[in-house]
C-alpha atoms as a PDB file:
ATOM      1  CA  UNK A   1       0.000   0.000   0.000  1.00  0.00           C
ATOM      2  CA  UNK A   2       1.103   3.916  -0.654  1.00  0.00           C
ATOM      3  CA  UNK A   3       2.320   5.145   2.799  1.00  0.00           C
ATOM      4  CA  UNK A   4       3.861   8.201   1.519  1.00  0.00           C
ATOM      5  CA  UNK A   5       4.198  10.985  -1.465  1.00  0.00           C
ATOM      6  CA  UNK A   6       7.689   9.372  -1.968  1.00  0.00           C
ATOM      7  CA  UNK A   7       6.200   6.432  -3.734  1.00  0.00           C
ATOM      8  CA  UNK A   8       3.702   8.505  -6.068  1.00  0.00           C
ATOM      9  CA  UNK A   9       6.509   9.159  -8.605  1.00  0.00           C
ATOM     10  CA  UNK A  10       6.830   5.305  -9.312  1.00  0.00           C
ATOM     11  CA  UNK A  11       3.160   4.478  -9.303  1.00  0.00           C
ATOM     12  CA  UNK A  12       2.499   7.100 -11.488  1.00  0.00           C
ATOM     13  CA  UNK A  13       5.280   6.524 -14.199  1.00  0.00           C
ATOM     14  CA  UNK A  14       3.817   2.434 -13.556  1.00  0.00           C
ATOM     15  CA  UNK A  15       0.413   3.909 -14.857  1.00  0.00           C
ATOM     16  CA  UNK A  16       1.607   6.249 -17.903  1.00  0.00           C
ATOM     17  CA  UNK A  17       3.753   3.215 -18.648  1.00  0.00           C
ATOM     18  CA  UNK A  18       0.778   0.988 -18.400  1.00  0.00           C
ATOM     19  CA  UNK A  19      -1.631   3.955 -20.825  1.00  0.00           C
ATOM     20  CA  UNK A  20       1.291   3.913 -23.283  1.00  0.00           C
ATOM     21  CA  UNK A  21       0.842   0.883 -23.959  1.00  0.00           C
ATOM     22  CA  UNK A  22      -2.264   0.131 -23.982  1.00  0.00           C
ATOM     23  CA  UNK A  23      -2.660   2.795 -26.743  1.00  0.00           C
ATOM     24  CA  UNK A  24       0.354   1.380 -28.246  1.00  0.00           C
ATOM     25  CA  UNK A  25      -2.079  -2.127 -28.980  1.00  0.00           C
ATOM     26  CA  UNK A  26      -5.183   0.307 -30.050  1.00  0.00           C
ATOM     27  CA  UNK A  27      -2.662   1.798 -32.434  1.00  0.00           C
ATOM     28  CA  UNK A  28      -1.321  -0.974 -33.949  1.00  0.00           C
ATOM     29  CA  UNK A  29      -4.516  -2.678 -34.890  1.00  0.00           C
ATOM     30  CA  UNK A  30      -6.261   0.223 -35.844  1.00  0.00           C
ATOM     31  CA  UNK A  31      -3.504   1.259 -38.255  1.00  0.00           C
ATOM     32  CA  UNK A  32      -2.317  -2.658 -40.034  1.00  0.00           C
ATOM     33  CA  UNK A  33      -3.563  -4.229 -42.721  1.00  0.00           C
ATOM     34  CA  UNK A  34      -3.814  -7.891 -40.547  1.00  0.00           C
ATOM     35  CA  UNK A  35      -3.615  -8.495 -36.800  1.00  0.00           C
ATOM     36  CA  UNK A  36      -2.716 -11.852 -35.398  1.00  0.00           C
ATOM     37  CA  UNK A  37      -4.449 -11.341 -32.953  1.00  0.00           C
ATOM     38  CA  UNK A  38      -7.645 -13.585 -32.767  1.00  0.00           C
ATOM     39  CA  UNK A  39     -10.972 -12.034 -34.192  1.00  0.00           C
ATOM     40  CA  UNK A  40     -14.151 -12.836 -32.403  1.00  0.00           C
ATOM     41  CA  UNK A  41     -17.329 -13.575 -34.410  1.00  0.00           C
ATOM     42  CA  UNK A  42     -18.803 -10.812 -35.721  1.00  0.00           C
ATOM     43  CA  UNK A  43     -21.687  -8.841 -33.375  1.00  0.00           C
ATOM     44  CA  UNK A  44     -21.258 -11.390 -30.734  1.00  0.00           C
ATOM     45  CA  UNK A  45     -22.202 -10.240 -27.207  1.00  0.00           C
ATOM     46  CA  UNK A  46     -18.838 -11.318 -25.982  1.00  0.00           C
ATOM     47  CA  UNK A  47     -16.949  -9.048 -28.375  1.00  0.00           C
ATOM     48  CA  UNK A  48     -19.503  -5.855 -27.515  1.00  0.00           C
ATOM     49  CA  UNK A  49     -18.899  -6.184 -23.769  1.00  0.00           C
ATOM     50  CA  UNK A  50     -15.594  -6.424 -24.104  1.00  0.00           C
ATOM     51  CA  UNK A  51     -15.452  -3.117 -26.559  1.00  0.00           C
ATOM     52  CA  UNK A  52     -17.813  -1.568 -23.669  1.00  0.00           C
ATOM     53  CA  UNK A  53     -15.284  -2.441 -20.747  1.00  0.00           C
ATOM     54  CA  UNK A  54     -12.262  -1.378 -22.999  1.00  0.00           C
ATOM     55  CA  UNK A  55     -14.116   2.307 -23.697  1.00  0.00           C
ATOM     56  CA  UNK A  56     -14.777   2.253 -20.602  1.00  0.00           C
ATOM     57  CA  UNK A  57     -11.044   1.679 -19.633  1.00  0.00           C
ATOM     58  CA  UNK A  58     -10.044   4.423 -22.131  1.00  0.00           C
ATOM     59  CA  UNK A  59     -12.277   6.726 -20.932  1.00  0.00           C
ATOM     60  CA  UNK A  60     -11.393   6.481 -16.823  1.00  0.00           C
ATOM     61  CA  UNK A  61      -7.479   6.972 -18.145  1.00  0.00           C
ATOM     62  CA  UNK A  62      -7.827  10.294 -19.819  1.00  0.00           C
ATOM     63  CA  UNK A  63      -9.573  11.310 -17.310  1.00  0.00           C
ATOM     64  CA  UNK A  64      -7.108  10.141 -14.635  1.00  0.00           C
ATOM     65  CA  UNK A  65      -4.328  12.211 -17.236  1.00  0.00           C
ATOM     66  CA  UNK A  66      -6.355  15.119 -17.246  1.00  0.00           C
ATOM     67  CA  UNK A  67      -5.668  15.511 -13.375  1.00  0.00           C
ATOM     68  CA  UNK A  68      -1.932  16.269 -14.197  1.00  0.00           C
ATOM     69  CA  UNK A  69      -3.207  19.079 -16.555  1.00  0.00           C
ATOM     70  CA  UNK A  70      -5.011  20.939 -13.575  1.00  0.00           C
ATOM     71  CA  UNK A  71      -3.753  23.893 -11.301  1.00  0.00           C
ATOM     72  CA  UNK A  72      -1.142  22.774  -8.857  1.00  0.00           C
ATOM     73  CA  UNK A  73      -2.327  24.276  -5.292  1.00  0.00           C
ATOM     74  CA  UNK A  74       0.285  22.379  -3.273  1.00  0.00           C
ATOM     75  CA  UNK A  75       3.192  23.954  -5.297  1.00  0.00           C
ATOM     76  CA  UNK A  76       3.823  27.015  -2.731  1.00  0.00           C
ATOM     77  CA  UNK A  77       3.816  25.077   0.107  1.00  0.00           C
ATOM     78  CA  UNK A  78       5.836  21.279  -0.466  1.00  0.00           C
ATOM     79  CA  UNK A  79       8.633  20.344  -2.780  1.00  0.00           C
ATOM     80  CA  UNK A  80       8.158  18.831  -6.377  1.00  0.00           C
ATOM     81  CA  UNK A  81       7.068  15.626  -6.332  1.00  0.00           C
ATOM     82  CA  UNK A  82      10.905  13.831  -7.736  1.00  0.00           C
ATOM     83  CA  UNK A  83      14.199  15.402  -6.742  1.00  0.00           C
ATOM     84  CA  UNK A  84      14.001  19.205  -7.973  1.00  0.00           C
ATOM     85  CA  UNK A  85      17.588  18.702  -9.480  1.00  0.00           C
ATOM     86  CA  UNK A  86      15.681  16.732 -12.421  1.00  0.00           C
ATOM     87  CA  UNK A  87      12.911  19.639 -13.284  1.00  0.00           C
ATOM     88  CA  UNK A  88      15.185  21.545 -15.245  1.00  0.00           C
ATOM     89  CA  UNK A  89      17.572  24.112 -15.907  1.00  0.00           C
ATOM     90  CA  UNK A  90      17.628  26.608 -12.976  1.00  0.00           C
ATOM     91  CA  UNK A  91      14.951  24.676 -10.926  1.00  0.00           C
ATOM     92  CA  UNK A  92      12.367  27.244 -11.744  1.00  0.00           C
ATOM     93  CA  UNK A  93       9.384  27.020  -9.667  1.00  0.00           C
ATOM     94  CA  UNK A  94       6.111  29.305  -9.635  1.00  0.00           C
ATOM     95  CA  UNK A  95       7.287  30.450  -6.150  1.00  0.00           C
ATOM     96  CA  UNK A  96      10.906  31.676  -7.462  1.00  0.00           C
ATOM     97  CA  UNK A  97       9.176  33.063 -10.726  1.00  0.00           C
ATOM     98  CA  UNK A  98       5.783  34.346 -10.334  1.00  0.00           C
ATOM     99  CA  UNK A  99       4.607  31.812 -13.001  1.00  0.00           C
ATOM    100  CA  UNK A 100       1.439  29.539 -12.371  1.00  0.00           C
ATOM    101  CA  UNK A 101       1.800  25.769 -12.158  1.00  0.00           C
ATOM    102  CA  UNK A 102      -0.417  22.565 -12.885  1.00  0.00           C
ATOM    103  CA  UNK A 103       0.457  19.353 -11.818  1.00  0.00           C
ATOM    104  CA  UNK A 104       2.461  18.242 -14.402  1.00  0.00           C
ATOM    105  CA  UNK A 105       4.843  20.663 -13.910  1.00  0.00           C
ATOM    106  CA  UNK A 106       6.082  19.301 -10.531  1.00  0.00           C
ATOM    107  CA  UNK A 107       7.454  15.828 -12.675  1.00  0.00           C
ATOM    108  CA  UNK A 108      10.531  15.114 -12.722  1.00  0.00           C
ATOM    109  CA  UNK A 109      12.206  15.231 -16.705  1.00  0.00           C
ATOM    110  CA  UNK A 110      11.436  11.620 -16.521  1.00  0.00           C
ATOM    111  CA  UNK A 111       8.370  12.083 -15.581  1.00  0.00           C
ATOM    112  CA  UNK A 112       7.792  14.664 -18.024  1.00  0.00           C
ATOM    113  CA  UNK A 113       9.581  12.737 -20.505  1.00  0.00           C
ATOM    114  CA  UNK A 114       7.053   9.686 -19.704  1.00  0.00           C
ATOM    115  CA  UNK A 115       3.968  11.828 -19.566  1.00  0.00           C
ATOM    116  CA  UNK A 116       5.093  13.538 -23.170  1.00  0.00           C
ATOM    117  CA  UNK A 117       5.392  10.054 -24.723  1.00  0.00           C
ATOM    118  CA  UNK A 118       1.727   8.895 -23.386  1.00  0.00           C
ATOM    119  CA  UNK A 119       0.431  11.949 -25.109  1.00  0.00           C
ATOM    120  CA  UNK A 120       2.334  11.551 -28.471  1.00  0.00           C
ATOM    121  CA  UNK A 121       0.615   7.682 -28.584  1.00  0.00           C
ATOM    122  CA  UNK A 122      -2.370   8.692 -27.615  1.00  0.00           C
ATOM    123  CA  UNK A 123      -2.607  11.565 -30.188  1.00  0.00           C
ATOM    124  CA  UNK A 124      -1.591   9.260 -32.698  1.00  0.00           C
ATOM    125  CA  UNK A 125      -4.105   6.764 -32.396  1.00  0.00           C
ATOM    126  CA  UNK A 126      -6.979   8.925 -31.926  1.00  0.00           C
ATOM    127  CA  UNK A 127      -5.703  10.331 -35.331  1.00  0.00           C
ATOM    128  CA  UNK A 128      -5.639   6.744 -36.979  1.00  0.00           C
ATOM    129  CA  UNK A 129      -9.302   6.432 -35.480  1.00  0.00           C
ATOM    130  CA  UNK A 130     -10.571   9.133 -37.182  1.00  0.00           C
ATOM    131  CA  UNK A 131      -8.979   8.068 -40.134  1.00  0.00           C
ATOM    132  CA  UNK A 132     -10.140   4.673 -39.846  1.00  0.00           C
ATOM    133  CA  UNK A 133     -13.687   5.805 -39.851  1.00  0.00           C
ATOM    134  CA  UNK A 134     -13.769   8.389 -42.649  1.00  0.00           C
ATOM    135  CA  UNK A 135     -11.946   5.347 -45.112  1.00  0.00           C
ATOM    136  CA  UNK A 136     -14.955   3.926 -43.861  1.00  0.00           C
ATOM    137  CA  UNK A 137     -17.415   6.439 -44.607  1.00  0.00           C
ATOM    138  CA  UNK A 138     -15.962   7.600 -47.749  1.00  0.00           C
ATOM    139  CA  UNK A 139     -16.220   3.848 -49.700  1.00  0.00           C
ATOM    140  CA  UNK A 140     -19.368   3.408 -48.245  1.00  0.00           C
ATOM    141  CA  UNK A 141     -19.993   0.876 -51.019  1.00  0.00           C
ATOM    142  CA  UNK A 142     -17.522  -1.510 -49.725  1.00  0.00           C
ATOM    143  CA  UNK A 143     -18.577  -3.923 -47.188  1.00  0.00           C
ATOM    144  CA  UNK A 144     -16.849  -5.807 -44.821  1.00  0.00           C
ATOM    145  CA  UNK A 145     -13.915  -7.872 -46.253  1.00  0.00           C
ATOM    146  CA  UNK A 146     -13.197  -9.775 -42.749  1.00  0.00           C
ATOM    147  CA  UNK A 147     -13.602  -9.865 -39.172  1.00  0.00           C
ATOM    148  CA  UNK A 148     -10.130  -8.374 -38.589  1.00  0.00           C
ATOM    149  CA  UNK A 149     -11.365  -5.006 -40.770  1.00  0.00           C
ATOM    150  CA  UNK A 150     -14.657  -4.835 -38.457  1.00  0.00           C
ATOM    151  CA  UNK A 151     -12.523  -4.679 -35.317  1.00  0.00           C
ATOM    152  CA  UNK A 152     -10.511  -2.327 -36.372  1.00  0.00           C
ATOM    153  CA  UNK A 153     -13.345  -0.239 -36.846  1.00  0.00           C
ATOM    154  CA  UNK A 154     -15.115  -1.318 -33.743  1.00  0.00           C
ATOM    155  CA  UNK A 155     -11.799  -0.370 -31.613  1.00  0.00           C
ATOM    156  CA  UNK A 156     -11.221   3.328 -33.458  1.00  0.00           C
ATOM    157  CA  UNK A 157     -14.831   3.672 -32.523  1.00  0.00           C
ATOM    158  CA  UNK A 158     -13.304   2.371 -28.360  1.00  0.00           C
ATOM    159  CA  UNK A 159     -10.988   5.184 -28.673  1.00  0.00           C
ATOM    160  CA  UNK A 160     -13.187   8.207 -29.773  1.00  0.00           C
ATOM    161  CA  UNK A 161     -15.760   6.999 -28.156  1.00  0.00           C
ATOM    162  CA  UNK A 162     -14.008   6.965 -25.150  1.00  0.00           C
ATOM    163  CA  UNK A 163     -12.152  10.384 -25.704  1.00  0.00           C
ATOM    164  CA  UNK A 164     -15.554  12.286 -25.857  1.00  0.00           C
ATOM    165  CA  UNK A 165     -16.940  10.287 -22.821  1.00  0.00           C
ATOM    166  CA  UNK A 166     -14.027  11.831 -20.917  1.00  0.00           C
ATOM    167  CA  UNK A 167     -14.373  15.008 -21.830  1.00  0.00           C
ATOM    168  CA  UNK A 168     -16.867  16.475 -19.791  1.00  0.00           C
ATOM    169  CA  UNK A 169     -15.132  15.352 -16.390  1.00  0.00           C
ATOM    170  CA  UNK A 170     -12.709  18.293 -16.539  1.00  0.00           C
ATOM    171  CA  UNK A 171     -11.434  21.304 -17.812  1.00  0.00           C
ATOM    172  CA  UNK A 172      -8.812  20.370 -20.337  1.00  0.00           C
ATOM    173  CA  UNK A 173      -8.518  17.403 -22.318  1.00  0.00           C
ATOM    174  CA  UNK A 174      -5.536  15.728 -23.889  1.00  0.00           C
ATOM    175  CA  UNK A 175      -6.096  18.906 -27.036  1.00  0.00           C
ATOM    176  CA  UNK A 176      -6.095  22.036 -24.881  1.00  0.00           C
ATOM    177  CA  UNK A 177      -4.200  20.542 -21.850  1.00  0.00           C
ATOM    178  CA  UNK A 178      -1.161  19.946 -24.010  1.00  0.00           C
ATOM    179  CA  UNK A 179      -1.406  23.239 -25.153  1.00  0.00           C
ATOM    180  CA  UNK A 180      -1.945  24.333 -22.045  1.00  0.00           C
ATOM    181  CA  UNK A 181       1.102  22.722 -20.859  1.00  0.00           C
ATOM    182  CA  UNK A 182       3.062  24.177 -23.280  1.00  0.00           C
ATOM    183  CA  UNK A 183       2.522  27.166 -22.584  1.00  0.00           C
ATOM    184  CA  UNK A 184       3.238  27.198 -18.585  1.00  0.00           C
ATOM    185  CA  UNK A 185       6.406  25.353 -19.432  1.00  0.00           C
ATOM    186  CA  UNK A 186       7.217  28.137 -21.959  1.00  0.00           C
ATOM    187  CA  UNK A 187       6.905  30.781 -19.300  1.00  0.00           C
ATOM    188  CA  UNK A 188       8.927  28.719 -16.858  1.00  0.00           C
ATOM    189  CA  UNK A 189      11.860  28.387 -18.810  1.00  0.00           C
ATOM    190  CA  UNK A 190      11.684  32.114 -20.613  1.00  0.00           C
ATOM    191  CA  UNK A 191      11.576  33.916 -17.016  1.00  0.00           C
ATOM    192  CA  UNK A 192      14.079  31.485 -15.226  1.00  0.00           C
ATOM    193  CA  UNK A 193      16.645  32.531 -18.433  1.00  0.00           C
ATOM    194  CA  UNK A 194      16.389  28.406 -19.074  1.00  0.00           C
ATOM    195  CA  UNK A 195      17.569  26.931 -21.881  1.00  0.00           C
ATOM    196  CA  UNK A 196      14.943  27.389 -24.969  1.00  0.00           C
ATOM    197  CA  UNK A 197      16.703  23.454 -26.098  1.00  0.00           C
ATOM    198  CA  UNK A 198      15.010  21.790 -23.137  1.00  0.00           C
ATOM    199  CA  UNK A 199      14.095  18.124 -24.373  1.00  0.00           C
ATOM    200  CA  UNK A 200      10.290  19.090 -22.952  1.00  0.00           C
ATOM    201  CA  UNK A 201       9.668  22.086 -24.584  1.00  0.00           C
ATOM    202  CA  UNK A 202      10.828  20.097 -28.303  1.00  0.00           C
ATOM    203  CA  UNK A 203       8.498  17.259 -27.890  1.00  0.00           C
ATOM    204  CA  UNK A 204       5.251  18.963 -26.644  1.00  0.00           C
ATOM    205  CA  UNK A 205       5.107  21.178 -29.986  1.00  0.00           C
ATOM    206  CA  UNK A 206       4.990  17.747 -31.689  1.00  0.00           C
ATOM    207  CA  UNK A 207       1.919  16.731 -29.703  1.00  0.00           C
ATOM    208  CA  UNK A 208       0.178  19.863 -30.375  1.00  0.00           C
ATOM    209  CA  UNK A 209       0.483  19.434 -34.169  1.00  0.00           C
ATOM    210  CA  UNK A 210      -0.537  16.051 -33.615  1.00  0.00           C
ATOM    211  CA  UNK A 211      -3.754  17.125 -32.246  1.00  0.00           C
ATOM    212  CA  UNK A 212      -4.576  20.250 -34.733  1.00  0.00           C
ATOM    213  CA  UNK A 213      -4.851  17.357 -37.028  1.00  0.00           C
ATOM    214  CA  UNK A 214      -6.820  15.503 -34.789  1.00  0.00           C
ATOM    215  CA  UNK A 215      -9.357  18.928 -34.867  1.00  0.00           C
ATOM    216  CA  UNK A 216      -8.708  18.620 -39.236  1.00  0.00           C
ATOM    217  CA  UNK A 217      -9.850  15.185 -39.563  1.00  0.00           C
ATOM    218  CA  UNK A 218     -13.040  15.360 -36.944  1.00  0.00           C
ATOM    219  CA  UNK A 219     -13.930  17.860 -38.662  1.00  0.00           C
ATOM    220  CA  UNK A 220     -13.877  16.226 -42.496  1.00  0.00           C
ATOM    221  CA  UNK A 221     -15.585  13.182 -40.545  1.00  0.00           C
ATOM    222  CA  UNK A 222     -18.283  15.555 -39.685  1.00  0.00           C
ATOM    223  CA  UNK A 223     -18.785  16.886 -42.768  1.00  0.00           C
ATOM    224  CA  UNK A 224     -18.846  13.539 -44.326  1.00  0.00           C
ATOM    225  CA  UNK A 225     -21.624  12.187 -42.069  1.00  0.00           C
ATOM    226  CA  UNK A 226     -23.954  15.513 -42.223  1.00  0.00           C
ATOM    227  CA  UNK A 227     -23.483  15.561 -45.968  1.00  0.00           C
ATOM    228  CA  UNK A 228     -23.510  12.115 -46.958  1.00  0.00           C
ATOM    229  CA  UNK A 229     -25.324  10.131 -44.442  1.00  0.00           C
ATOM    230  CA  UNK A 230     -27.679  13.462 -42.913  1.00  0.00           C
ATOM    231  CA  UNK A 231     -30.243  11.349 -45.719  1.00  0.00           C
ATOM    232  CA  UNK A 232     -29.881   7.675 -46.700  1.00  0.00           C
ATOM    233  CA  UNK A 233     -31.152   6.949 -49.631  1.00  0.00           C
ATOM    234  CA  UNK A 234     -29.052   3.748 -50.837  1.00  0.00           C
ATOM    235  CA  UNK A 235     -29.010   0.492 -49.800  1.00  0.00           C
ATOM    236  CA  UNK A 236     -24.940   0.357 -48.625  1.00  0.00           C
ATOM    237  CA  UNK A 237     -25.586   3.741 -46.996  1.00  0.00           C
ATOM    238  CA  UNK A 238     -28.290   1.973 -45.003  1.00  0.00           C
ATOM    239  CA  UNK A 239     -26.054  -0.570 -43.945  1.00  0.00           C
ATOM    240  CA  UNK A 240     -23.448   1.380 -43.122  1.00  0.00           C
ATOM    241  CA  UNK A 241     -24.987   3.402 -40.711  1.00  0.00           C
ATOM    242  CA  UNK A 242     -27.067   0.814 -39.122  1.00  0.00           C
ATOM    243  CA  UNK A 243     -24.289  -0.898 -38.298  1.00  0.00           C
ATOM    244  CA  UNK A 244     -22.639   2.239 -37.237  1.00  0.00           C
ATOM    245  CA  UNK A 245     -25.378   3.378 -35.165  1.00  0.00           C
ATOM    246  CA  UNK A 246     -25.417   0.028 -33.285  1.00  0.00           C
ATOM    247  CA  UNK A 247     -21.687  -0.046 -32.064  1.00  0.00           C
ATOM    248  CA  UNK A 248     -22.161   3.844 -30.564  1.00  0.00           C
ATOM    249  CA  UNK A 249     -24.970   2.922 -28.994  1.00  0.00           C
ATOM    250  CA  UNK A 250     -23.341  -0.154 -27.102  1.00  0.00           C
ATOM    251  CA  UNK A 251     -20.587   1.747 -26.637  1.00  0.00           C
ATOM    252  CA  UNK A 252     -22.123   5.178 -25.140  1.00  0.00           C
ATOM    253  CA  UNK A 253     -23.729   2.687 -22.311  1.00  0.00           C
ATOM    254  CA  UNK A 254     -22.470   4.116 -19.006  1.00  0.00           C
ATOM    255  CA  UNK A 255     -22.007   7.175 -19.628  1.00  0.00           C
ATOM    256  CA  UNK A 256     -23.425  10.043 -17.662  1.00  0.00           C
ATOM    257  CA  UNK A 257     -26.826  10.774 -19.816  1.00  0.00           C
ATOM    258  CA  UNK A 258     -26.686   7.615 -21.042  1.00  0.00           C
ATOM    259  CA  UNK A 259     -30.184   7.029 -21.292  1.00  0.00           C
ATOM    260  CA  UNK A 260     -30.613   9.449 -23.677  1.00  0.00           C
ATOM    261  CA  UNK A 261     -29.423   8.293 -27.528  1.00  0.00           C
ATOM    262  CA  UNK A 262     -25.970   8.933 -27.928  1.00  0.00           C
ATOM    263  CA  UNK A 263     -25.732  11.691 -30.994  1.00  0.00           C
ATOM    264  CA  UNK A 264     -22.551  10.710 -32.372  1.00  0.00           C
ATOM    265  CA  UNK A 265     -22.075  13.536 -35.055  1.00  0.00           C
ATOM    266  CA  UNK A 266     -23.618  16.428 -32.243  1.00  0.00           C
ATOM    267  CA  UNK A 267     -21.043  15.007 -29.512  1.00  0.00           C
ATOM    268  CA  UNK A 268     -18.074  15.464 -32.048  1.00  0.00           C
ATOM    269  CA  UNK A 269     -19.744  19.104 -33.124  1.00  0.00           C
ATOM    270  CA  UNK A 270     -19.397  19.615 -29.315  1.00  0.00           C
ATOM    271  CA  UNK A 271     -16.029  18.301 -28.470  1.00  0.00           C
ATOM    272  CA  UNK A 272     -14.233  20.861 -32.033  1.00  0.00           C
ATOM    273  CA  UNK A 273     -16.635  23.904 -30.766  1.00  0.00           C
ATOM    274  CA  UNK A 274     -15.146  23.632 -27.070  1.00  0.00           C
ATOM    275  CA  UNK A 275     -11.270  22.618 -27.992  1.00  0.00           C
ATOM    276  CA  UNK A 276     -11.630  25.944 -30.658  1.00  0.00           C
ATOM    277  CA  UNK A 277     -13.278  28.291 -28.099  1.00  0.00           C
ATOM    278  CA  UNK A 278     -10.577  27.137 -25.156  1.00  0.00           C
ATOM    279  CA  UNK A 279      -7.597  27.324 -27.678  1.00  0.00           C
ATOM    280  CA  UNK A 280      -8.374  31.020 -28.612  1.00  0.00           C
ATOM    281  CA  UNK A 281      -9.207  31.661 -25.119  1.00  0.00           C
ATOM    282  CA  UNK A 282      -5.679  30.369 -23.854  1.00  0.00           C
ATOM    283  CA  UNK A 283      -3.523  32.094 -26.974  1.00  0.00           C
ATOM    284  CA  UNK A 284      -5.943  35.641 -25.902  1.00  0.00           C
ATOM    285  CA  UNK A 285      -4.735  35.185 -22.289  1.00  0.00           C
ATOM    286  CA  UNK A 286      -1.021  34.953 -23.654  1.00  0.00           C
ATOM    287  CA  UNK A 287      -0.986  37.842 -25.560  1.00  0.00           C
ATOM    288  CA  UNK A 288      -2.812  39.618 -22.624  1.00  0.00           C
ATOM    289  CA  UNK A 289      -0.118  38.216 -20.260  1.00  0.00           C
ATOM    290  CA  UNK A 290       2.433  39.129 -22.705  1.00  0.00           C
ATOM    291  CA  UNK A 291       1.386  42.497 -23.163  1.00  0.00           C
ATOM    292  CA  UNK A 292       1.183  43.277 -19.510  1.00  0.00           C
ATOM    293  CA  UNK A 293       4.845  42.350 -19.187  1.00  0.00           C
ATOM    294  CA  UNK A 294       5.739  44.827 -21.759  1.00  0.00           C
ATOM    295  CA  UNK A 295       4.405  47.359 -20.531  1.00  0.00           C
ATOM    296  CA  UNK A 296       5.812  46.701 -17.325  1.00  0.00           C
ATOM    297  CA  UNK A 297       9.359  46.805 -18.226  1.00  0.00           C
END
């Protein structure tokens, strides 16, 4: 059992460790052409349940990530969670620089370094979900060619799925808490006089791009399904989204509101609308920031 803050470092790197790599298996199968794995039988109430339990899975770990994304209270008043000699040049701290904190901040570079690399995978296979399901969409005229192709659906469905059930749980996601990130980290470094080369500061750019393509392809799966499927009126259309419609809806069981249908297209309208409003919210608040400290000087 955890007896004191010194063991959080460890458990925590145990369970980015453990998200990495569970994304790392989403990733892979969403994104081959085969998977060795074995397929279950198509529709079978064993496969469903365990799609159900694995969004359910994905959607209690972003939400467990999103913690590290929120305001660190604590940071005035103990020491950073790993040995401050691995934060960074300088060992700048909110309380030496007048910058704010979150959580994630207080890691240790490894920790940093392990958090950065669960956000990379994770950003990548939400990506190759998306993508997954507007191939889909787009040859609508194509059915199934094999079990293997329908899981591969049914998982990139798992993941998004799963990333808009954890959404609404707190105020930055893996999009704008990156970002978010970023930016404190930014500030950090630039008023400590730290070195602009930090490994940290490289990698979470990456992430960020990552997930502005994220936004790009939600949004051309949107448009897809309100322009192409708003009406069916063809037989493989039908199909399509029947079969569509039936994996969200075993999927979005759980789920605060769940007893109302799950709107697939309206929660995705939701999730760009909020991740655009909070990005120009957070780059406003920058400039603000950054035009107080002008004048200042």
């Amino acid at each position: 059992s955890l007896c004191s803050s010194d063991q959080l470092p460890t458990v925590l790197n145990i369970v980015l460790s453990g998200m990495v790599k569970t994304y790392h298996e989403s990733y892979r199968l969403i994104s081959s052409a085969r998977d060795r794995r074995q397929i279950m039988s198509k529709h079978s109430k064993e496969s469903i349940t365990l799609a159900l339990r694995r969004r359910v899975e994905m959607t209690n770990f972003l939400s467990a990530i999103y913690k590290l994304f929120e305001d660190d209270l604590m940071s005035n008043n103990t020491e950073n969670v790993e040995d401050k000699k691995e934060i960074g040049p300088n060992d700048c701290t909110r309380e030496d620089n007048g910058v704010k904190d979150i959580v994630a901040s207080r890691l240790s570079f490894h920790g940093m370094a392990n958090f950065c690399a669960c956000l990379e995978k994770i950003s990548m296979t939400l990506v190759a979900s998306v993508k997954r399901l507007v191939k889909y969409f787009k040859h609508f005229k194509h059915s199934f060619h094999s079990g293997d192709e329908e899981q591969r659906l049914v998982e990139s469905m798992v993941c998004i799925i799963g990333w808009i059930c954890s959404r609404n749980r707190s105020k930055h996601d893996i999009s704008t808490g990156s970002m978010h990130w970023y930016i404190i980290q930014r500030e950090k470094f630039s008023s400590a006089g730290g070195d602009e080369n930090y490994p940290i500061l490289g990698r979470l750019p990456k992430v960020i791009y990552r997930l502005d393509h994220l936004e790009a392809e939600l949004l051309n799966l949107i448009n897809i399904l309100l322009n192409d499927f708003s009406h069916v009126d063809d037989d493989a259309k039908m199909r399509k989204m029947r079969w569509f419609e039936s994996i969200t809806t075993a999927l979005s069981q759980n789920t605060p509101g769940s007893d109302v249908a799950f709107d697939f297209v309206a929660s995705l309208k939701d999730c760009v609308r909020d991740i655009d409003a909070q990005k120009r919210e957070m780059k406003f608040e920058t400039n603000d920031e950054g035009s107080n400290s002008s004048s200042d000087s």
